[in-house]
Protein backbone atom coordinates (compact mmCIF):
# COMPACT_ATOMS: atom_id res chain seq x y z
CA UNK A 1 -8.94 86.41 86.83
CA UNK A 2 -9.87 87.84 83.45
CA UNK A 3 -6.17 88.44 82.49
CA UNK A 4 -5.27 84.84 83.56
CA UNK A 5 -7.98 83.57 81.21
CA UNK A 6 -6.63 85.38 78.48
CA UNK A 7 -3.03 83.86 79.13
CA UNK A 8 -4.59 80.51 79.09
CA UNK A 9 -6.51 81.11 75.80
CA UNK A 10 -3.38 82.43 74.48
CA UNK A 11 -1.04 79.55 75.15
CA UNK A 12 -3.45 77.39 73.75
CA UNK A 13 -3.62 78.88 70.69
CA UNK A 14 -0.51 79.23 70.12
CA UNK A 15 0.42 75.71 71.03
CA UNK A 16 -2.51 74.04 69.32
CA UNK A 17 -3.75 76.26 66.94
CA UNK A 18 -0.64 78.67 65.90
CA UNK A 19 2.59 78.24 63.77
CA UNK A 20 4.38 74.78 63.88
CA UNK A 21 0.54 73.36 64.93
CA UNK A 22 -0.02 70.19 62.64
CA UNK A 23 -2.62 67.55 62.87
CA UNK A 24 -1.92 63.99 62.88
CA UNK A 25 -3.03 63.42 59.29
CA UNK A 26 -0.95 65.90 58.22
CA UNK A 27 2.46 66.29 56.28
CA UNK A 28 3.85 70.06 55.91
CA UNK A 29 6.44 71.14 53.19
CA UNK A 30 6.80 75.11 52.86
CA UNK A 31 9.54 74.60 49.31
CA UNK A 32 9.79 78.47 50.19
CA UNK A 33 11.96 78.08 53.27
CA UNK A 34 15.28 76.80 52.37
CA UNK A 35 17.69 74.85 55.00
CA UNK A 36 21.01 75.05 53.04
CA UNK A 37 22.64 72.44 50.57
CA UNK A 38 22.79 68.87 51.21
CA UNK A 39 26.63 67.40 51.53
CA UNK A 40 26.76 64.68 48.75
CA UNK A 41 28.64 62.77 51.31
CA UNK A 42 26.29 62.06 53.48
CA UNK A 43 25.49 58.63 50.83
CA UNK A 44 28.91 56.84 51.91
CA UNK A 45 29.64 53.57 53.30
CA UNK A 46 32.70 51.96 54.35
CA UNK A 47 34.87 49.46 51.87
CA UNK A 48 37.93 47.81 51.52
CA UNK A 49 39.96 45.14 52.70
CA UNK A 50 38.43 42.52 52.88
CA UNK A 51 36.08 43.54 50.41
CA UNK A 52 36.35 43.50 46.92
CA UNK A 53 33.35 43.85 44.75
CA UNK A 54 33.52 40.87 41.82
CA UNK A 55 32.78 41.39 38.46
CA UNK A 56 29.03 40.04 39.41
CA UNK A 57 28.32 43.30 41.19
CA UNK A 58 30.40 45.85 39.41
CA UNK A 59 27.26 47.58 37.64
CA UNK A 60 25.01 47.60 40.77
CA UNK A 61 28.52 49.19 42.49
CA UNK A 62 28.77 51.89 39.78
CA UNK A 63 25.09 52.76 39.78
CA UNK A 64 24.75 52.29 43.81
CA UNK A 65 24.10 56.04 44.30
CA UNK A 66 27.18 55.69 46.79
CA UNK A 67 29.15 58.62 46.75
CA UNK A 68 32.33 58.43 49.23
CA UNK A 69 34.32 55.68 50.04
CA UNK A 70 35.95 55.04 53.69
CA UNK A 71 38.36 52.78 53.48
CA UNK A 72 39.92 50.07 55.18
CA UNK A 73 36.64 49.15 56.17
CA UNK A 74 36.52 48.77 60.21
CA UNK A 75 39.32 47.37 62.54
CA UNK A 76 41.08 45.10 59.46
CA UNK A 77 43.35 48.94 59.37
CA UNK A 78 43.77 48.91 62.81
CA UNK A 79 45.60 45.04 62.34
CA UNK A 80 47.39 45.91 58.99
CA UNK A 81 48.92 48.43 56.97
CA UNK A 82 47.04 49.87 53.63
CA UNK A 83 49.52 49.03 50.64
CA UNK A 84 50.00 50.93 47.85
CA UNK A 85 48.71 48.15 45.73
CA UNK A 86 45.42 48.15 47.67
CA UNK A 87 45.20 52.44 47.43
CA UNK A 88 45.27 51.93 43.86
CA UNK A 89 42.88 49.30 43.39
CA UNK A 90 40.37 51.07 45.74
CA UNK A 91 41.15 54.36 44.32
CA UNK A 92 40.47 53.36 40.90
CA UNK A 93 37.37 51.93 41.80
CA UNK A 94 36.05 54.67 43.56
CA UNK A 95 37.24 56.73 40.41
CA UNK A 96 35.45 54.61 38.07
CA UNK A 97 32.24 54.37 40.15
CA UNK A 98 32.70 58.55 40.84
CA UNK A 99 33.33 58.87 45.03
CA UNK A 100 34.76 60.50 46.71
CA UNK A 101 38.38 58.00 48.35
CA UNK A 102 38.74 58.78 51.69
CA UNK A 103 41.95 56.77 53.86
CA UNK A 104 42.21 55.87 57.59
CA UNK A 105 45.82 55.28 58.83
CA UNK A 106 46.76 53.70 61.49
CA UNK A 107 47.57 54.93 64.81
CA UNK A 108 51.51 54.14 66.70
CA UNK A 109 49.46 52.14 69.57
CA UNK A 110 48.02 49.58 66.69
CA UNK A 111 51.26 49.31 64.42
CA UNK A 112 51.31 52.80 62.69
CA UNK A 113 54.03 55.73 62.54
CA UNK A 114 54.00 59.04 62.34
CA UNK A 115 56.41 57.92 59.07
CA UNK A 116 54.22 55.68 58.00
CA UNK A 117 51.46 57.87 57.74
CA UNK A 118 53.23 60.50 56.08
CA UNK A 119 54.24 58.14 53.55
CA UNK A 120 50.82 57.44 52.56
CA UNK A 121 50.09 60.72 51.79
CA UNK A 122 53.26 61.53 49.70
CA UNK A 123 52.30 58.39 47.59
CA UNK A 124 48.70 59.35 46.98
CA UNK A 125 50.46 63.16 45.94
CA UNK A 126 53.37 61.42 43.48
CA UNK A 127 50.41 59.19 41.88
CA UNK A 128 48.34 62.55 41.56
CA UNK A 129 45.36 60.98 43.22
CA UNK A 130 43.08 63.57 44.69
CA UNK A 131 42.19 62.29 48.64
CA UNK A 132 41.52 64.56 50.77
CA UNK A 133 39.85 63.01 53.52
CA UNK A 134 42.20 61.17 56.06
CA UNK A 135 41.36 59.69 59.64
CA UNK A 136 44.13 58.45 61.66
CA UNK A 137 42.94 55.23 63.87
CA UNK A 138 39.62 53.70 63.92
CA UNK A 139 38.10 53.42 66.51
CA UNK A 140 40.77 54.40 69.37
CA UNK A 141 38.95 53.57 72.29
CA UNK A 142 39.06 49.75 71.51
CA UNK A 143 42.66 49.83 70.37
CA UNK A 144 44.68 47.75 73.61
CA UNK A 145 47.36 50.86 73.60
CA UNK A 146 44.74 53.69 74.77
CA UNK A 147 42.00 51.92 76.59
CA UNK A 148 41.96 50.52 80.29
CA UNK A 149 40.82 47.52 81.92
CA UNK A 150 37.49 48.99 82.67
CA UNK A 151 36.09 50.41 79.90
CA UNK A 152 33.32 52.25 81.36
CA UNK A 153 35.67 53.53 83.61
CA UNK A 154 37.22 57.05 82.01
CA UNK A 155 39.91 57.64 84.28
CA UNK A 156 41.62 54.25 83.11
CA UNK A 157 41.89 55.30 79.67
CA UNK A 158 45.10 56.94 78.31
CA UNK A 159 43.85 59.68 76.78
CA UNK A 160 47.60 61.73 76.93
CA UNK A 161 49.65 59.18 74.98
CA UNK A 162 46.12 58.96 72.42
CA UNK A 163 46.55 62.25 72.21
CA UNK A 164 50.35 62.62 71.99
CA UNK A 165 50.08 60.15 69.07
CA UNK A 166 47.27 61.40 66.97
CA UNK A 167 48.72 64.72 67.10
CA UNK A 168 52.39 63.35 66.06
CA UNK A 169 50.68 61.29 62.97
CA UNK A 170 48.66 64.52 62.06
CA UNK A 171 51.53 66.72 61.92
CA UNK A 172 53.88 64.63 60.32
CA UNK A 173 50.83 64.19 57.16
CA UNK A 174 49.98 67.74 57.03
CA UNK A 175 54.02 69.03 56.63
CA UNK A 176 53.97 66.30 53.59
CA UNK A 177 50.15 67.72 52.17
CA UNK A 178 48.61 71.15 54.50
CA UNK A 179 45.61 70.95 52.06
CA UNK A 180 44.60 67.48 53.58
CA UNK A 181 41.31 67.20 55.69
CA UNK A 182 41.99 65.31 58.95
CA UNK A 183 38.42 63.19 60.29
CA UNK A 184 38.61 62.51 63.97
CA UNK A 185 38.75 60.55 66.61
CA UNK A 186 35.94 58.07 65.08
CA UNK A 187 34.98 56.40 68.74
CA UNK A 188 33.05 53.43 68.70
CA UNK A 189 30.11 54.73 70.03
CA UNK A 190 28.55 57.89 71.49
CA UNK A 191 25.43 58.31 73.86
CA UNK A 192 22.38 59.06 71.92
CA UNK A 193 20.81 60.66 74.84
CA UNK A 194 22.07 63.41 77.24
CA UNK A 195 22.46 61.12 80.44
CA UNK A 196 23.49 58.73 78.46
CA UNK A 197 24.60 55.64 79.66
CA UNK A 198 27.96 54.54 81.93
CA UNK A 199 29.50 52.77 78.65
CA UNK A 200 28.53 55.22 76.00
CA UNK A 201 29.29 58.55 78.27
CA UNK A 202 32.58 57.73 78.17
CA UNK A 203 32.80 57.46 74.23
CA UNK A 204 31.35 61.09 74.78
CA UNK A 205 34.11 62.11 77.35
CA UNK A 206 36.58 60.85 74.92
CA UNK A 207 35.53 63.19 72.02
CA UNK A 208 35.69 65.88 74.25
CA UNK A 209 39.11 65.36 75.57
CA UNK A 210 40.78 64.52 72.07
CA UNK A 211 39.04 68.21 71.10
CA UNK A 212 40.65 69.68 74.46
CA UNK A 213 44.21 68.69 72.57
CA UNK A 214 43.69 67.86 68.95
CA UNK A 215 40.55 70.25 67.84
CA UNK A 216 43.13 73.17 66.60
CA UNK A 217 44.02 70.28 63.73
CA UNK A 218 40.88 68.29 63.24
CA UNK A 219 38.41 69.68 60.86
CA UNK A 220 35.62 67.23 60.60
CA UNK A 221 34.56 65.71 64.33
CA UNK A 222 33.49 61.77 63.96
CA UNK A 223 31.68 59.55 66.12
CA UNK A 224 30.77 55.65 64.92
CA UNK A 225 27.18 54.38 66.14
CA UNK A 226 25.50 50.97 66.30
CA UNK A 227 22.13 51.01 68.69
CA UNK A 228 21.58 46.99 68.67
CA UNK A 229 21.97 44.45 69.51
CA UNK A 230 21.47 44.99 73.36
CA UNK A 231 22.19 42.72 75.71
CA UNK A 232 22.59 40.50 73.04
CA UNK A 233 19.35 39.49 72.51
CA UNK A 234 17.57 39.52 68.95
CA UNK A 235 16.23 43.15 67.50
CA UNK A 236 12.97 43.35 66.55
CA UNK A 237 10.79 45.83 64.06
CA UNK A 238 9.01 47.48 67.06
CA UNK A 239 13.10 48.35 68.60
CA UNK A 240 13.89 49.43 65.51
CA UNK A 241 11.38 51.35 64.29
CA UNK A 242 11.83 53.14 68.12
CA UNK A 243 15.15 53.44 67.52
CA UNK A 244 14.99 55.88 64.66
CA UNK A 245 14.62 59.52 66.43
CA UNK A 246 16.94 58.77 69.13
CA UNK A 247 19.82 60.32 66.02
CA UNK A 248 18.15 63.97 66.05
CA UNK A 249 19.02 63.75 70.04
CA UNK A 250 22.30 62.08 69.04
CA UNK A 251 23.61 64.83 66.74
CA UNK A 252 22.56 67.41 68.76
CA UNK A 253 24.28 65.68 72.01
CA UNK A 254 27.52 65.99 69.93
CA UNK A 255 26.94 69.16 68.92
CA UNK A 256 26.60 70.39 72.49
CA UNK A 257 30.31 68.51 73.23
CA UNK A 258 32.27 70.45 70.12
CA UNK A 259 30.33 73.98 71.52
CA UNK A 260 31.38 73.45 74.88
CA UNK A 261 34.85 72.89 73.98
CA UNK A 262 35.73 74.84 71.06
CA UNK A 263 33.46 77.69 71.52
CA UNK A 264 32.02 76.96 68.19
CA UNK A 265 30.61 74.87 65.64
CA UNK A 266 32.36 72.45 63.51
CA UNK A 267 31.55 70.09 60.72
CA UNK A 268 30.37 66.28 61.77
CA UNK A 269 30.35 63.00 60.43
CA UNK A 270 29.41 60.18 61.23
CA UNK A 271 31.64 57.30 59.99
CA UNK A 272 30.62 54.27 60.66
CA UNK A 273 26.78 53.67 61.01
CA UNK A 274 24.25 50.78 60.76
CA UNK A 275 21.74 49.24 63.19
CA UNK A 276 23.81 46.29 64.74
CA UNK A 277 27.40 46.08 65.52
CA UNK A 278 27.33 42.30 65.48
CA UNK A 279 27.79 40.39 62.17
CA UNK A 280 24.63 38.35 62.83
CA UNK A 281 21.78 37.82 60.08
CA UNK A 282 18.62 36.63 58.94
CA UNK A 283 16.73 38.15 61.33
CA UNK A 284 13.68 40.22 61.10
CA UNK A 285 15.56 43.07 61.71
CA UNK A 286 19.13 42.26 61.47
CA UNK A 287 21.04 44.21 58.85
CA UNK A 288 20.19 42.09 55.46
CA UNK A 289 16.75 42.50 57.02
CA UNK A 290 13.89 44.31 54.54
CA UNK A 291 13.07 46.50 57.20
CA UNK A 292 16.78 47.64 58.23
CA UNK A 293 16.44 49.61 54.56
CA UNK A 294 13.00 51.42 56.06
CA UNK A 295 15.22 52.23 59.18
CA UNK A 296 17.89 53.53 57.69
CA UNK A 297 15.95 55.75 55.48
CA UNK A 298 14.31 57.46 58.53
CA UNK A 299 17.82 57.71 60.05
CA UNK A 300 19.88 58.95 56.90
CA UNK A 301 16.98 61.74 56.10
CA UNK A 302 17.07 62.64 59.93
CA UNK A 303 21.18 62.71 59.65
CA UNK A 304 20.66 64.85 56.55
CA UNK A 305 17.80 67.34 58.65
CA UNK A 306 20.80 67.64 61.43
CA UNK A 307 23.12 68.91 58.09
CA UNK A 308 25.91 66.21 59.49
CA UNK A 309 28.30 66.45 56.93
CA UNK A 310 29.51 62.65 55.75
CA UNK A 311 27.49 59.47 56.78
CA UNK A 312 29.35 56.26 56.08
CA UNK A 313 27.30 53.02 56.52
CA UNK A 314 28.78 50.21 57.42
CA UNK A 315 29.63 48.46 54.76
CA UNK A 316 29.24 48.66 51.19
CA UNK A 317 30.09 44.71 50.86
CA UNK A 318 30.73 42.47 53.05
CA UNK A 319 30.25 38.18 52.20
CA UNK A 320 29.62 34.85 54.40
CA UNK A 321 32.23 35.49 58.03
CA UNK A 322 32.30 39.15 57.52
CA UNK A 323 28.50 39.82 58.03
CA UNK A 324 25.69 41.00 56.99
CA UNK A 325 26.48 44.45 57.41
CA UNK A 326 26.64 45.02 53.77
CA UNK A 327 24.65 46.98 51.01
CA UNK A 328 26.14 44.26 48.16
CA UNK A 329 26.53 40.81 49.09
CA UNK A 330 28.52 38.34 46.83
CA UNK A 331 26.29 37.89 44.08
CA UNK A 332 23.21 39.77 44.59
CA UNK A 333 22.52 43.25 46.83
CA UNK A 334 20.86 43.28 50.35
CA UNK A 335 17.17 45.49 50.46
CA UNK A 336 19.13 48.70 52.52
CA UNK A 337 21.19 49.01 49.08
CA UNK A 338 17.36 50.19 47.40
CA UNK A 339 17.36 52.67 49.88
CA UNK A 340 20.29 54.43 47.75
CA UNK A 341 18.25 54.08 44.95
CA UNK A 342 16.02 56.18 46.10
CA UNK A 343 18.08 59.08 48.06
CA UNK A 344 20.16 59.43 44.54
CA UNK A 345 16.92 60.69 42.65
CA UNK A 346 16.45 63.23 46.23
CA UNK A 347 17.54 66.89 45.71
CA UNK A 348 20.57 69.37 46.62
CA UNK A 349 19.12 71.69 48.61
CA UNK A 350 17.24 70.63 51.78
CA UNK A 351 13.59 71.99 52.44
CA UNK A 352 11.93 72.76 55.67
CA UNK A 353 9.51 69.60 55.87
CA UNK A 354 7.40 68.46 58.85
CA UNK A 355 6.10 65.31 60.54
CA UNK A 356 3.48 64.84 63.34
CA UNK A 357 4.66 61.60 64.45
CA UNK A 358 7.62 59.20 64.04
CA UNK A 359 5.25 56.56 62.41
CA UNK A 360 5.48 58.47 58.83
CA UNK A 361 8.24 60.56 58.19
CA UNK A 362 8.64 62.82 55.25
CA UNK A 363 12.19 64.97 53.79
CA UNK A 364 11.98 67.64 51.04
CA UNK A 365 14.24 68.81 48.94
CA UNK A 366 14.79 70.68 45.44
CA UNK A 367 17.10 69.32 42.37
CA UNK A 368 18.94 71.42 40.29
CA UNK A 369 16.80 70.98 37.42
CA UNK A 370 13.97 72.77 39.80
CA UNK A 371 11.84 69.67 40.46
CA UNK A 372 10.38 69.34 44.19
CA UNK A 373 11.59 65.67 45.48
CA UNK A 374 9.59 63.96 48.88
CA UNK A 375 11.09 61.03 50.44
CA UNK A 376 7.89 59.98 52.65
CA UNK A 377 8.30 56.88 54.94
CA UNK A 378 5.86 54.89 56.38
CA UNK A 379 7.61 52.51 58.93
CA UNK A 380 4.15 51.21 60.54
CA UNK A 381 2.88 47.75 59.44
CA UNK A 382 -0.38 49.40 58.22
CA UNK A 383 -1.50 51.24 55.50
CA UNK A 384 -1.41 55.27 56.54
CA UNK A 385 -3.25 58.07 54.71
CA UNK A 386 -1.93 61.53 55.10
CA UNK A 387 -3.00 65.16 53.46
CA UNK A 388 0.26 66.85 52.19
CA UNK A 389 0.19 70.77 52.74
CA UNK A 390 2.46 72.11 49.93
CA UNK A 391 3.33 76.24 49.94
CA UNK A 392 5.89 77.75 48.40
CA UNK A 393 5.83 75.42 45.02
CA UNK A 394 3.94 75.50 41.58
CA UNK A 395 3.96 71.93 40.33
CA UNK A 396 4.38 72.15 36.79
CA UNK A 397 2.62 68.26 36.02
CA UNK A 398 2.29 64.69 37.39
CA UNK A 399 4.98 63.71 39.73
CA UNK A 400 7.15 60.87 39.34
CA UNK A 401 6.78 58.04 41.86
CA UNK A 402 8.71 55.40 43.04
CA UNK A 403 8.73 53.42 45.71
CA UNK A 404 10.49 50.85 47.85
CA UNK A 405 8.29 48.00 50.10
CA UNK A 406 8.06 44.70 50.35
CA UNK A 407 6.57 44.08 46.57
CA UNK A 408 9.21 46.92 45.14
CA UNK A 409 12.77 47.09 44.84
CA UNK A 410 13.04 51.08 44.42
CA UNK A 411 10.94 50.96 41.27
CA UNK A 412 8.54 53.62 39.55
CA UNK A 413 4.89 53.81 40.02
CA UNK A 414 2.42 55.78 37.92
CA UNK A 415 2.40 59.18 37.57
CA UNK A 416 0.40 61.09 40.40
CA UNK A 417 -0.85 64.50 40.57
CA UNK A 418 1.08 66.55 43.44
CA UNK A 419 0.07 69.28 45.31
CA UNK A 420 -1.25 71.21 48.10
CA UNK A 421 -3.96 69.25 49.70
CA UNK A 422 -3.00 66.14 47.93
CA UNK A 423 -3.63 62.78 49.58
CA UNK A 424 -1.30 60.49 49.73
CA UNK A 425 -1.81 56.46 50.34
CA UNK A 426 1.19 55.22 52.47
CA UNK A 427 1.90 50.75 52.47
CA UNK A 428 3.24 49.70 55.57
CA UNK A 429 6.70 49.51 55.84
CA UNK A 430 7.73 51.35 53.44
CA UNK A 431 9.24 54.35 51.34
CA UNK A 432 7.93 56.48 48.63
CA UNK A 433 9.99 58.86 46.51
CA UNK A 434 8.06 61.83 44.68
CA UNK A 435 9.80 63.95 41.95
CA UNK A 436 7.16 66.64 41.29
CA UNK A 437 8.33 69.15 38.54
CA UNK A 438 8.44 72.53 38.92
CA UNK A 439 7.42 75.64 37.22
């Protein structure tokens, strides 16, 4: 009896008292316990055709904090083949705005060639532009050539001549340019849960059977994902704001997939992201939506936590019948483009942080120039107060503040005094950048 009490006592402590024990007020940061660098490509987004930023917008594009550009933007390369007038326009841009060009081409079941392809990337080599990043189809399993009738049904799809073709495209670009970095297969959708779902497993099943032929070529595994709208009906906050740590089960779900196949790890991305898949707006949680840019700050610092390698959102523009998908409207920008704002001031290398809850969320990181950086997120309605337990850092002075909600596009604050034990005053709804400098 004695010994079973002491078993007892000693689960307890170490669940509730021991390491990784946190109370509900409380936001951990240990600046000593590194989790590797942060890919600057995880701040893309998607552009191109249609798209074209005006001369309205060209300053807010070149200080968006955007780093890598996917272009064409969604199924318009699936329909049409990417000129060379159109690679050098968007390659010039991204040049002058300093991303990172990546290029989709298209697949032989939508219109594209294995010569085609190749031709592509002997024209970006004779113009000496420097793109190394190339996909090949967007999303396959919606292209009429590879999917079946049913398309929760995976036995209809035809994953051999998807398979056969990729491949063929892929080796006919990589004799022209070996050096290139092929992105793949960039399905629609994938299940953010294990069980999953009959529509998304299959988008799961996919992946894992283009791996099964293609994964000795691919080097970067990509999966699209839009959670909403469901069932068509209108998203609210409260969905939303539920929404947000379904991606560290998503990731990891993929993860699982590439192990199980390949015996091994591999690089992810995620090209294609945003909350809705539909081009709706003005909602109260729609993509132009204020609170979208709260969401997708939770979701981008949980994709950087999960060290997925590129995160595209979808889109960087996108005006009147294209949607509200985008960061920059025609004249003005949409609130989720603050959210850059605020990730470009965030550090290189990623610091173990910790949240009790999924309410307020915080992500650490260190700069190069040695400052600590917090990205803390308060996606409740109310005000929160939490203690921040700091180790492993000597702030050096005030910290920088800055802070998105719904009075403040991204903008600074007064100073604040940083450090262990500090507490720190949260508004609903929103987020709050911290550049405390170091020692």
């Amino acid at each position: 009896m004695f010994k079973r009490l002491v078993i007892v006592v000693l689960f307890a402590l170490l669940v509730f008292g021991g390491v990784g024990a946190q109370d509900a007020g409380e936001l951990r940061v240990d600046a000593s316990q590194s989790l590797g660098m942060i890919n600057p490509f995880v701040y893309g987004a998607n552009y191109g055709p249609p798209a074209l930023v005006g001369l309205d917008l060209i300053e807010a594009a070149q200080v968006s904090g955007v780093t890598y550009f996917r272009i064409p933007a969604g199924r318009w390369g699936d329909d049409n083949d990417l000129t060379t007038q159109f690679i050098d326009l968007y390659y010039g841009q991204a040049q002058q705005w300093g991303m990172e060009l990546s290029i989709s081409t298209r697949l032989p079941g939508s219109g594209g060639s294995p010569e085609k392809s190749a031709a592509q990337v002997q024209y970006t080599l004779d113009k000496g532009y420097n793109v190394r990043y190339w996909a090949i189809g967007n999303e396959p399993d919606l292209i009429d050539a590879y999917q079946g009738e049913d398309n929760t049904d995976f036995s209809q799809f035809k994953m051999d001549d998807y398979n056969r073709d990729w491949r063929a495209v892929a080796e006919a670009m990589l004799a022209v340019n070996p050096d290139i970095v092929l992105v793949g297969p960039d399905v629609s959708q994938f299940p953010p849960t294990p069980e999953g779902d009959p529509y998304n497993n299959v988008r799961r099943e996919f992946v894992r059977e283009f791996l099964r032929a293609n994964g000795d070529l691919v080097d970067i595994v990509s999966i699209h994902r839009y959670p909403f709208p469901r069932n068509r009906q209108a998203t609210t906050r409260e969905e939303l704001q539920a929404n947000a740590a379904e991606w560290d089960v998503l990731i990891e779900n993929l993860r699982e997939v590439i192990r199980d196949v390949m015996g091994t790890d591999m690089p992810i991305a995620v090209t294609e992201v945003n909350s809705h898949w539909s081009n709706g707006g003005n909602g109260e949680a729609t993509p132009d939506s204020y609170y979208n840019a709260i969401w997708w700050a939770d979701v981008l610092g949980r994709l950087i936590t999960q060290k997925v390698d590129i995160v595209a959102y979808f889109a960087f523009q996108s005006v009147g019948a294209n949607g509200a998908f985008g960061l920059l409207e025609r004249y003005v920008v949409r609130p989720t483009y603050y959210t850059y704002q605020l990730y470009q001031r965030f550090g290189q290398e990623l610091l173990l942080s910790e949240s009790p809850d999924d309410i307020v969320r915080i992500y650490a990181a260190r700069r190069d120039d040695g400052a600590l950086t917090l990205i803390v997120i308060n996606m409740g309605e109310e005000e929160a107060d939490r203690t921040l337990l700091l180790s492993g850092f000597t702030p050096s002075g005030d910290a920088e503040v800055w802070r998105l909600d719904p009075e403040r596009n991204a903008e600074p604050l007064d100073a604040q005094s940083i450090a262990n034990g500090s507490a720190l005053t949260l508004p609903g709804q929103s987020v709050t950048l911290y550049i405390v400098p170091g020692s």
